[in-house]
Protein backbone atom coordinates (compact mmCIF):
# COMPACT_ATOMS: atom_id res chain seq x y z
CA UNK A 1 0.00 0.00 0.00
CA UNK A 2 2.87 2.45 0.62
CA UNK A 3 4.36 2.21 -2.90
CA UNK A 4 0.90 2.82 -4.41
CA UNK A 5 0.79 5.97 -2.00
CA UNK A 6 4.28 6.89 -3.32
CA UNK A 7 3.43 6.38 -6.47
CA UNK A 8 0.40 8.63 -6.30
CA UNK A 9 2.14 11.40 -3.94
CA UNK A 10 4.61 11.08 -7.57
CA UNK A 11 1.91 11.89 -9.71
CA UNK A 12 0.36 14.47 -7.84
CA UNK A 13 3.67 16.36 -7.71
CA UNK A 14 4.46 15.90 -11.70
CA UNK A 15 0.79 17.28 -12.25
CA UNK A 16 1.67 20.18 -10.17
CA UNK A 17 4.74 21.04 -11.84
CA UNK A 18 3.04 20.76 -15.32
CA UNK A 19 0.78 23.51 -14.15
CA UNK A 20 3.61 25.58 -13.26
CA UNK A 21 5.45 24.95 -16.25
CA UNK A 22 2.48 25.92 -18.25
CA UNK A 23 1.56 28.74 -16.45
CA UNK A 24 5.57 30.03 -16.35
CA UNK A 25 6.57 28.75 -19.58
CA UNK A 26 9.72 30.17 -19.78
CA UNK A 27 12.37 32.85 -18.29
CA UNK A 28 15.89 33.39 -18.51
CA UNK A 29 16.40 36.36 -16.05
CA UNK A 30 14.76 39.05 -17.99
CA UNK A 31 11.56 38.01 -19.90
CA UNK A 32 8.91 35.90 -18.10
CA UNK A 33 6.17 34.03 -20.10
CA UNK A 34 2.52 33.93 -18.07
CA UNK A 35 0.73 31.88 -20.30
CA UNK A 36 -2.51 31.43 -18.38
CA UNK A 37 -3.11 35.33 -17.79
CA UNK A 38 -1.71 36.17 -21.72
CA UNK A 39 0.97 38.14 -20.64
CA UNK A 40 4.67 38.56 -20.31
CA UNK A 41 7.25 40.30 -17.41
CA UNK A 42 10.24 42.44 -18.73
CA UNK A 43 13.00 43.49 -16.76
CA UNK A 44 14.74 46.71 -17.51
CA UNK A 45 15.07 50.32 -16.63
CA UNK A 46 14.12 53.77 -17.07
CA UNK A 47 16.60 54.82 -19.65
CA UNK A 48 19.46 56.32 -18.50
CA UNK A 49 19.90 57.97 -22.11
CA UNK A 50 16.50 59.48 -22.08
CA UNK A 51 17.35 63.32 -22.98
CA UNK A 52 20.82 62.85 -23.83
CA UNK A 53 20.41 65.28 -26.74
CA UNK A 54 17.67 67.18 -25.71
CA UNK A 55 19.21 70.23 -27.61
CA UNK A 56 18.22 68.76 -30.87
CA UNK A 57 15.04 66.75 -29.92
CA UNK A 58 13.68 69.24 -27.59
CA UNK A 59 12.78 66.37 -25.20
CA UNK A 60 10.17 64.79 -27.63
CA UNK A 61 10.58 60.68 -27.02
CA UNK A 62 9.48 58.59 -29.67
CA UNK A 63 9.22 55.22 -28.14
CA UNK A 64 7.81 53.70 -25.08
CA UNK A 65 10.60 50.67 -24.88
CA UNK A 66 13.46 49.58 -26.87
CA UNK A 67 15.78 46.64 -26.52
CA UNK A 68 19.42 47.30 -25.53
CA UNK A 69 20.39 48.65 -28.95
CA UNK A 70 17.64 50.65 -30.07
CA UNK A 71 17.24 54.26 -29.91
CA UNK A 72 17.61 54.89 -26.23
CA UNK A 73 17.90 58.42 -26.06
CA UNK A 74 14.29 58.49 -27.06
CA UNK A 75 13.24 55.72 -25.48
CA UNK A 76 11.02 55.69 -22.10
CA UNK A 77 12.12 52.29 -21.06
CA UNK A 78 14.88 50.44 -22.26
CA UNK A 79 14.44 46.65 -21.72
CA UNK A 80 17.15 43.78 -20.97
CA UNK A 81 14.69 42.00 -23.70
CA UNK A 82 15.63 42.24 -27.33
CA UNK A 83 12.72 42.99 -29.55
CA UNK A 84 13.34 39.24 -31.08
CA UNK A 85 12.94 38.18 -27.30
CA UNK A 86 10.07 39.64 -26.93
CA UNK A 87 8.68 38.27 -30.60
CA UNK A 88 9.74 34.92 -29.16
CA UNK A 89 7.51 35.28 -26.31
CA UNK A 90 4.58 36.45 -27.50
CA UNK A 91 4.40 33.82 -30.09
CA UNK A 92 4.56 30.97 -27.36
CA UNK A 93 1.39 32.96 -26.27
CA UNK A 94 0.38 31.46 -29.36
CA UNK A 95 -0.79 35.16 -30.70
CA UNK A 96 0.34 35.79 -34.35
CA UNK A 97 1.55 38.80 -35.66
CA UNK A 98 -0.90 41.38 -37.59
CA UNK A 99 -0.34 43.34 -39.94
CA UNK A 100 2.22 46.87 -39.96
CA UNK A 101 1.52 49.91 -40.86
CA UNK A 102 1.65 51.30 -44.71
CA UNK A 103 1.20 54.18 -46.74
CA UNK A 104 -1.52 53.85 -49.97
CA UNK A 105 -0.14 55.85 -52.78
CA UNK A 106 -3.41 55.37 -54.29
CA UNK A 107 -5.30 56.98 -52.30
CA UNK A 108 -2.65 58.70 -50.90
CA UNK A 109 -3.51 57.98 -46.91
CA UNK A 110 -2.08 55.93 -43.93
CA UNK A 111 -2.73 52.61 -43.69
CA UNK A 112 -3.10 51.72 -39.91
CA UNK A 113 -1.64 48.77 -37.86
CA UNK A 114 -3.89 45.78 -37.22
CA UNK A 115 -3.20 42.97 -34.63
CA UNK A 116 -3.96 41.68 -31.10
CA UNK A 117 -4.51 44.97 -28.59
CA UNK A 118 -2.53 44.48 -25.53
CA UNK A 119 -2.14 46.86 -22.26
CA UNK A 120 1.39 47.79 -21.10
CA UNK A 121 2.09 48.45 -17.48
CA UNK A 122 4.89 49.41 -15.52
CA UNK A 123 6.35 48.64 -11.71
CA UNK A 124 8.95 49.40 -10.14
CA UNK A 125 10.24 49.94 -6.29
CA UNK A 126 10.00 53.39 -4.01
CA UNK A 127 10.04 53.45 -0.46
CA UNK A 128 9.52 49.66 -0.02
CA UNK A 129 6.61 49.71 -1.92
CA UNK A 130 5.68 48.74 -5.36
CA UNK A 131 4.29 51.32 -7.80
CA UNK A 132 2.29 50.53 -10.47
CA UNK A 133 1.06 52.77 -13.45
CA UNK A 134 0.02 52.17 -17.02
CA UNK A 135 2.89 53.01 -19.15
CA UNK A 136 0.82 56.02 -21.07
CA UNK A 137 0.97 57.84 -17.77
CA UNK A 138 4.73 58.10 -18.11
CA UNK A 139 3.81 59.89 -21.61
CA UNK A 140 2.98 63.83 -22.04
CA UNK A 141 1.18 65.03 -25.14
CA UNK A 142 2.29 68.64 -24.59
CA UNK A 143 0.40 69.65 -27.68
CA UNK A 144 -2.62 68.43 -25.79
CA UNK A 145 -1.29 69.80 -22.55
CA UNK A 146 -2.67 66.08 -21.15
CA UNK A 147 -0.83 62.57 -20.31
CA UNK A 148 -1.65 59.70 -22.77
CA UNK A 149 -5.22 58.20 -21.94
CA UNK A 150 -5.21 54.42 -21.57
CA UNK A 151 -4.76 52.80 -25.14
CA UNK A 152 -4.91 48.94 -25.90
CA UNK A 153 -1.14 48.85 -28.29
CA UNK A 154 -1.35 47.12 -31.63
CA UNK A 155 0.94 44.31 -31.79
CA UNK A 156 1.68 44.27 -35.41
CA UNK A 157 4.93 42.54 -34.79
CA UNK A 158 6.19 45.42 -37.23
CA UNK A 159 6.95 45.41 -41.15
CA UNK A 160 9.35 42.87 -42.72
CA UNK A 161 12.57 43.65 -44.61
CA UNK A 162 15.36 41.56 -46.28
CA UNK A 163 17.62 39.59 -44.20
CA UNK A 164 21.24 40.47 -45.08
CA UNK A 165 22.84 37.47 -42.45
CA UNK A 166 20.59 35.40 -44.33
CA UNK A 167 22.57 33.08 -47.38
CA UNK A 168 18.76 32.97 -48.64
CA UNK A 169 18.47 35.59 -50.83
CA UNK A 170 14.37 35.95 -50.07
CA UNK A 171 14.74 35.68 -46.52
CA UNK A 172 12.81 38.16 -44.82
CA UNK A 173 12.75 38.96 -40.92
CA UNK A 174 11.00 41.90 -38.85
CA UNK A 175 11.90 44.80 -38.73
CA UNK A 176 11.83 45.36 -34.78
CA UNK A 177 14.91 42.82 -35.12
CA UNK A 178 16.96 44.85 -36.38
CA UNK A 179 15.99 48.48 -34.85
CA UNK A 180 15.12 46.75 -31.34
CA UNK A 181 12.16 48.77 -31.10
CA UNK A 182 9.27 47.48 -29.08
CA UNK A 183 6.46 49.83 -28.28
CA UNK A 184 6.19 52.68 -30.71
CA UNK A 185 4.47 56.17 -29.59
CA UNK A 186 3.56 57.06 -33.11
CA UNK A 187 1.23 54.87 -35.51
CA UNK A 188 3.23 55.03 -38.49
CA UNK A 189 6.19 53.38 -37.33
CA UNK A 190 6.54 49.63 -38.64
CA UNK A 191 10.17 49.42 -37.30
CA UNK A 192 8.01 48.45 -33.93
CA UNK A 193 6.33 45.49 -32.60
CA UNK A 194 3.70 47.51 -31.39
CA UNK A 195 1.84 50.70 -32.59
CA UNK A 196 0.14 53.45 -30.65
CA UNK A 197 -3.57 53.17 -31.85
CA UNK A 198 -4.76 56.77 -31.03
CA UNK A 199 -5.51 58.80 -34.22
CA UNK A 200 -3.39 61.50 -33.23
CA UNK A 201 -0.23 59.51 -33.16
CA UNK A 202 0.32 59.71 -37.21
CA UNK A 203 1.81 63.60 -35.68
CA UNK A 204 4.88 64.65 -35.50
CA UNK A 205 7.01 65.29 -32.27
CA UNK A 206 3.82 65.05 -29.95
CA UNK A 207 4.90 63.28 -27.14
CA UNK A 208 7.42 64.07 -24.24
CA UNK A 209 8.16 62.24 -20.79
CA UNK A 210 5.54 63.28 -17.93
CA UNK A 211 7.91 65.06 -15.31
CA UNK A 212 5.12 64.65 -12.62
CA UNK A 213 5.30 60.55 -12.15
CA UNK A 214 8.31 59.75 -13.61
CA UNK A 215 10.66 58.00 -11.53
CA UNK A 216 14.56 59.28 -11.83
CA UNK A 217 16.75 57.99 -14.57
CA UNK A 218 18.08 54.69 -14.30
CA UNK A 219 15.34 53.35 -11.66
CA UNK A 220 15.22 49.10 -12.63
CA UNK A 221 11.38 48.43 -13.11
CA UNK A 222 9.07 45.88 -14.84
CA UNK A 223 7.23 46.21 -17.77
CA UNK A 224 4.48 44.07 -18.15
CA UNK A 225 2.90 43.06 -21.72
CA UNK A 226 -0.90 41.24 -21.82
CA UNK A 227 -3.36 40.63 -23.61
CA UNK A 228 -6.74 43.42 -23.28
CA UNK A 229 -8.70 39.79 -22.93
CA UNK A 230 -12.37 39.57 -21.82
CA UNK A 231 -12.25 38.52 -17.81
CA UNK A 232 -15.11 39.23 -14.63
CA UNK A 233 -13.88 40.95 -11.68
CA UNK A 234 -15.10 41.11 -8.43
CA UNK A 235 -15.34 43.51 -6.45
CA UNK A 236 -16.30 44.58 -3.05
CA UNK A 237 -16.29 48.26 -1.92
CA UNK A 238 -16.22 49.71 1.43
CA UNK A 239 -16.91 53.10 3.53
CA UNK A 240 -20.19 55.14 2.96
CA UNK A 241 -21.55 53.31 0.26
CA UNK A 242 -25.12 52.33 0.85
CA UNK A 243 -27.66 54.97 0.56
CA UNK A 244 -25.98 57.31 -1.66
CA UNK A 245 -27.07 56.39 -4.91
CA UNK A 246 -24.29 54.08 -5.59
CA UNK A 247 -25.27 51.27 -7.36
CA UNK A 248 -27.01 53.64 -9.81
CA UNK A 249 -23.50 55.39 -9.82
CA UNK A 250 -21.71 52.21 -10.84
CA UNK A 251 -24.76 51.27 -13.53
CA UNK A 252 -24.46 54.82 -15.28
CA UNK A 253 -20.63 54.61 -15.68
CA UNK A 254 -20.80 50.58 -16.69
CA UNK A 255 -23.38 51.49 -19.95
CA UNK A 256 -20.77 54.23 -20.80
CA UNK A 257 -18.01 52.31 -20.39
CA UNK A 258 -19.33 49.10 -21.94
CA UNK A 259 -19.30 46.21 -19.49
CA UNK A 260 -21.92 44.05 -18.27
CA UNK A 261 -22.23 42.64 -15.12
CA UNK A 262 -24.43 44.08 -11.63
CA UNK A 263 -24.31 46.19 -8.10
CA UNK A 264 -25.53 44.69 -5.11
CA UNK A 265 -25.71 45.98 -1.64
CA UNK A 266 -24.85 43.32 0.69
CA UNK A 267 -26.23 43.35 4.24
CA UNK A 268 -22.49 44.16 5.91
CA UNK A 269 -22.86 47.83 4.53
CA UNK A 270 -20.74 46.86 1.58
CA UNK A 271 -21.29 47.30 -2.05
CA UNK A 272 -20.66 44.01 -4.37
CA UNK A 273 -20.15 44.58 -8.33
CA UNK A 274 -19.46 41.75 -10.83
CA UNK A 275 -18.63 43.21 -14.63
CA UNK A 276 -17.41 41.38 -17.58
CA UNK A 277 -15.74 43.27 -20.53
CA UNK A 278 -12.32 43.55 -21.95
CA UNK A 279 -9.57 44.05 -19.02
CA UNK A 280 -8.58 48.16 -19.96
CA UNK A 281 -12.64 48.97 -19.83
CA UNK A 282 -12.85 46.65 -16.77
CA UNK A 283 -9.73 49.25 -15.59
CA UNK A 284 -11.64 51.87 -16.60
CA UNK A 285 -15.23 51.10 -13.99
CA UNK A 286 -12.83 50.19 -11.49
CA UNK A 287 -11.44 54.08 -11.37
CA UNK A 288 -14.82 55.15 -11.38
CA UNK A 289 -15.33 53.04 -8.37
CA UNK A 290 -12.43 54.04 -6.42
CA UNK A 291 -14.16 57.30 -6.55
CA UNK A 292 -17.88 56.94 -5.85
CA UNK A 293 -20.89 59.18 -6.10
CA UNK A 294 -19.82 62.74 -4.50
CA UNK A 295 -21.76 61.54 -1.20
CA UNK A 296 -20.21 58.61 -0.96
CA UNK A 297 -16.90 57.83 0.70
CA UNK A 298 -14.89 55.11 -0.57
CA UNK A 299 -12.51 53.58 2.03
CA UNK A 300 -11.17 50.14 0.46
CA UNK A 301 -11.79 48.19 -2.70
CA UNK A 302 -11.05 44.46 -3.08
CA UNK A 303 -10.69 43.00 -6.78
CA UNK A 304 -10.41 39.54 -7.68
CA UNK A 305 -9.93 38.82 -11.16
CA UNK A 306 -11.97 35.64 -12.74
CA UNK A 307 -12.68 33.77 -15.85
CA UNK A 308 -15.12 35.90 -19.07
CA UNK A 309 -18.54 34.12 -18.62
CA UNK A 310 -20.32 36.16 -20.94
CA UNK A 311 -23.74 35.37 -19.25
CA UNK A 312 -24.42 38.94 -18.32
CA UNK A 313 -26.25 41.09 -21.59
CA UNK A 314 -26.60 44.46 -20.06
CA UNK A 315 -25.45 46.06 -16.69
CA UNK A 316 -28.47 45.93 -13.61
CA UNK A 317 -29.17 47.10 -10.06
CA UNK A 318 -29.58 44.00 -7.83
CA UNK A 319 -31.94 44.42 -4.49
């Protein structure tokens, strides 16, 4: 009987590590691979280079991370990743490449990106804490006199060019390869393996840094790449939150916003919303419920992220 209880106590650990494997497919000390949640974990920095001619670009930054060789000076982020690494990774997320941006000469307009919309974040450490923003709120449109709103980036895994290592003389790789560009601010430019998909990005010298959150030069953080993937959350809010109007609150912003889901009160004074939607609009209620009605007083939140069910049609007020 004990070698059968061996043998099982065997199993049960292979079966476990299986599910870790799967879950962290694979990481070599600067690119992690979370396959269940669609996402990946870069180590790098803020770049060190970032306004190192300043003089000539006035401070305008053109990308929001580049590998090790790319064009740091005007990079955000520069990542221990290569842009190939990150290719790499995405594709054992089993997510294909779309298509780059272009230029019609007949009808003599922009083409935009197409591809899988993911949502970049970034961490990093500050009085023993973690910060986290999304990346866009290390971006300034000073044109707009406004940070970067939350976008969902293209992932066009960028345009394809000849490759000169190649002894095949129609051997063609991406572009990002060779540039080492990975997030792009501006829409047009298919040396990227991502795009920026606000209209406004086809300008010119639009974007700078945003002085008022970004940490110093240098500081190691964490960029993290997913998927903008349909998911429920679950949340329960605290403080003065019953008989102020806020499930009707929660209702009025979830139609705007797009998600589906409810608001319950719950007898211990707490307020219970479930939503469905993709993750960045999900993002988006949960702001709006960090905030509350103006009489209400919101004192702690709890999220818990769960599978899409998509058996919710419209948003409702539950008694």
């Amino acid at each position: 009987m004990k070698y059968i209880f061996y043998l099982c106590s065997l199993i049960l650990i292979l079966c476990i590590g299986i599910m870790f494997i799967s879950n962290f497919a694979w990481t070599d000390g600067h690119i992690e691979i979370v396959e269940e949640e669609q996402k990946i974990i870069l180590k790098g920095e803020i770049s060190k280079a970032l306004g190192q001619y300043d003089d000539d670009l006035k401070g305008v930054v053109e990308y929001i991370a580049c590998g090790p060789t790319g064009k740091v000076y005007e990079s955000i982020i520069t990542t221990e990743a290569s842009a190939k690494d990150v290719y790499e990774a995405i594709n054992k997320l089993k997510i294909k490449p779309g298509t780059p941006p272009d230029y019609d000469a007949e009808k003599g307009g922009h083409v935009p990106p197409t591809g899988t919309k993911f949502l970049l974040s970034v961490e990093w450490e500050e009085d023993d804490k973690t910060v986290s923003v999304r990346a866009e709120e290390l971006i300034y449109n000073f044109k707009a006199d406004k940070p970067l709103p939350p976008v969902d980036w293209i992932y066009s895994g960028s345009r394809v060019i000849p490759d000169l290592d190649s002894d095949d003389e129609d051997a063609m790789i991406p572009h990002a390869f060779m540039a080492n560009h990975i997030v792009a601010l501006k829409q047009t430019d298919g040396s990227a393996l991502f795009q920026n998909p606000l209209p406004e990005s086809v300008e010119e010298n639009l974007y700078k840094k945003n002085d008022d959150i970004m940490p110093k030069l240098g500081t190691p953080i964490r960029l993290v790449i997913e998927v903008n993937r349909k998911m429920q959350i679950f949340v329960l809010i605290s403080g003065k939150v019953q008989g102020v109007g806020f499930r009707n609150f929660t209702r009025t912003n979830a139609k705007q916003i797009g998600v589906y889901g409810y608001a319950k009160n719950l007898a211990n004074g707490k307020v219970e919303v479930v939503a469905e939607g993709e993750k960045l609009k999900l993002n988006a209620l949960i702001e709006k419920l960090r905030q509350g009605p103006r009489s209400s007083r919101v004192d702690a939140i709890e999220i818990e992220e769960r599978k899409f069910t998509g058996e919710y049609e419209t948003f409702g007020v539950r008694y």
